[in-house]
Protein backbone atom coordinates (compact mmCIF):
# COMPACT_ATOMS: atom_id res chain seq x y z
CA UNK A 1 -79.64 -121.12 -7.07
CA UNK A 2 -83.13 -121.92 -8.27
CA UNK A 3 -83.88 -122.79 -11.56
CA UNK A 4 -85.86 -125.03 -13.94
CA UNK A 5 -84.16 -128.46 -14.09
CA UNK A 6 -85.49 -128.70 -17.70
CA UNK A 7 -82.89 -126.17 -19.06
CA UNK A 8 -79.42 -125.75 -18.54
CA UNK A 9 -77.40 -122.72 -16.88
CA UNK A 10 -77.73 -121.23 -19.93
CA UNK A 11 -81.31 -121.47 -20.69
CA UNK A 12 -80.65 -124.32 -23.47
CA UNK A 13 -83.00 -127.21 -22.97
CA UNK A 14 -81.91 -130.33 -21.29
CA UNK A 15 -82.10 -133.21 -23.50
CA UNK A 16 -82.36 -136.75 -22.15
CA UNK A 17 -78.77 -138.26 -22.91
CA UNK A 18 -77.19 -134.46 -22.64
CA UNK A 19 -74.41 -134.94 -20.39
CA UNK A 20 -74.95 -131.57 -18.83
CA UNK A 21 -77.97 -133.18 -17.57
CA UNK A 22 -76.73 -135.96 -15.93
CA UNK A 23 -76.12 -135.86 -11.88
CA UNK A 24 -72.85 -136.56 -12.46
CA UNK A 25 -72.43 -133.54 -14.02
CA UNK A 26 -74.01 -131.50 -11.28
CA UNK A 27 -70.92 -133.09 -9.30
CA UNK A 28 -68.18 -132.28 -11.03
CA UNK A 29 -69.32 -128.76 -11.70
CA UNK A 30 -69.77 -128.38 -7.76
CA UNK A 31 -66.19 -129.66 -7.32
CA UNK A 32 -65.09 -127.05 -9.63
CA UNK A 33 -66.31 -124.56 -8.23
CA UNK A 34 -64.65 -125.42 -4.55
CA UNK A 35 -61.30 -126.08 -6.62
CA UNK A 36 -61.91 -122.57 -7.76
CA UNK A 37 -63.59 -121.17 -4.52
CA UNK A 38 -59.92 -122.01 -2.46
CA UNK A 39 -57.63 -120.68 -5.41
CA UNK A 40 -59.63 -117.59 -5.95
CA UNK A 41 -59.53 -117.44 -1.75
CA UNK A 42 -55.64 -117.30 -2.08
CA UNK A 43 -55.55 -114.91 -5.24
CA UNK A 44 -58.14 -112.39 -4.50
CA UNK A 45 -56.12 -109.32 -6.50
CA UNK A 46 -57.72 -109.84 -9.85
CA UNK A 47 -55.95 -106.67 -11.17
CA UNK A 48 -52.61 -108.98 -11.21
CA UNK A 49 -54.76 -111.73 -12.15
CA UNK A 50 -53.16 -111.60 -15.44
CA UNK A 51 -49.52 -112.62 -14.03
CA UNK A 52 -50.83 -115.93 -12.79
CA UNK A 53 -52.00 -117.37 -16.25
CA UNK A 54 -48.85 -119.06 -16.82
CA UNK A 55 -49.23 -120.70 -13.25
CA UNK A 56 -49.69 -124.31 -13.97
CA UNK A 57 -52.35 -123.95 -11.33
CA UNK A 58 -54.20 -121.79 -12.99
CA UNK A 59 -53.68 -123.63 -16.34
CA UNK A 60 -54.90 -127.42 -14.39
CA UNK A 61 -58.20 -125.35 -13.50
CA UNK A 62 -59.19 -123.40 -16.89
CA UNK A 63 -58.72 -127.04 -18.10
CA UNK A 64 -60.91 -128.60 -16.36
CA UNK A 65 -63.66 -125.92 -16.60
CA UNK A 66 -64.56 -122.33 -15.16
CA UNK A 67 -67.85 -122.60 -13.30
CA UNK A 68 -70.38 -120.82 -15.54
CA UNK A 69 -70.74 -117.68 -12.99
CA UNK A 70 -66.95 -117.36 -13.11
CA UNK A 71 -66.90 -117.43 -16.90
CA UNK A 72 -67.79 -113.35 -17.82
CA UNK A 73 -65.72 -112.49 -15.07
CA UNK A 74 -62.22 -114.45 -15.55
CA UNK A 75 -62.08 -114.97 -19.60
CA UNK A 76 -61.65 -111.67 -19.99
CA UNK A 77 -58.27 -111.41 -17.39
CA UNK A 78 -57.29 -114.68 -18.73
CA UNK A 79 -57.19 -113.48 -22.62
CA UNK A 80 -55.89 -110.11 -21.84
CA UNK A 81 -59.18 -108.50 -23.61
CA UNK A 82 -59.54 -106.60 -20.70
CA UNK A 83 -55.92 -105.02 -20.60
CA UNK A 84 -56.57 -104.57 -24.30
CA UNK A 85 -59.79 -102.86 -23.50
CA UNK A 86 -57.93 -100.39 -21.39
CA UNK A 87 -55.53 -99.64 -23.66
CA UNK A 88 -57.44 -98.87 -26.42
CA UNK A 89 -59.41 -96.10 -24.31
């Protein structure tokens, strides 16, 4: 991924202070995203996606943070907008 290390994943500015700026931040988001990466690995069916948010797994991950290029795709299975979606077409 290459971007500007002035602004954050979402094209906000980095402020000095900002903990989204810090290294240590850059850390935990990477160990996220592997704590993800092997779940996801096991669970690949996201159209029953939906039955596992009551899985205490699941719950122990959304807690501690979707990686940002998981986000558009999971909040909406998570909520249910997307089975709402569906049946409102």
């Amino acid at each position: 991924e290459s971007r500007d290390k002035n602004y954050d994943v979402y094209g906000f500015p980095l402020e000095e202070g900002n903990c989204h700026s810090h290294p240590a931040w850059e850390t935990y988001l990477e160990a996220q995203r592997k704590r993800w990466s092997i779940y996801l690995s096991h669970n690949t069916d996201f159209t029953t996606f939906k039955n596992h948010k009551k899985d205490p797994e699941v719950k122990k991950l959304v807690r501690r943070g979707i990686p940002p290029e998981l986000r558009g795709h999971l909040w909406p299975l998570l909520s249910g907008s997307d089975e709402r979606k569906c049946k409102a077409e």
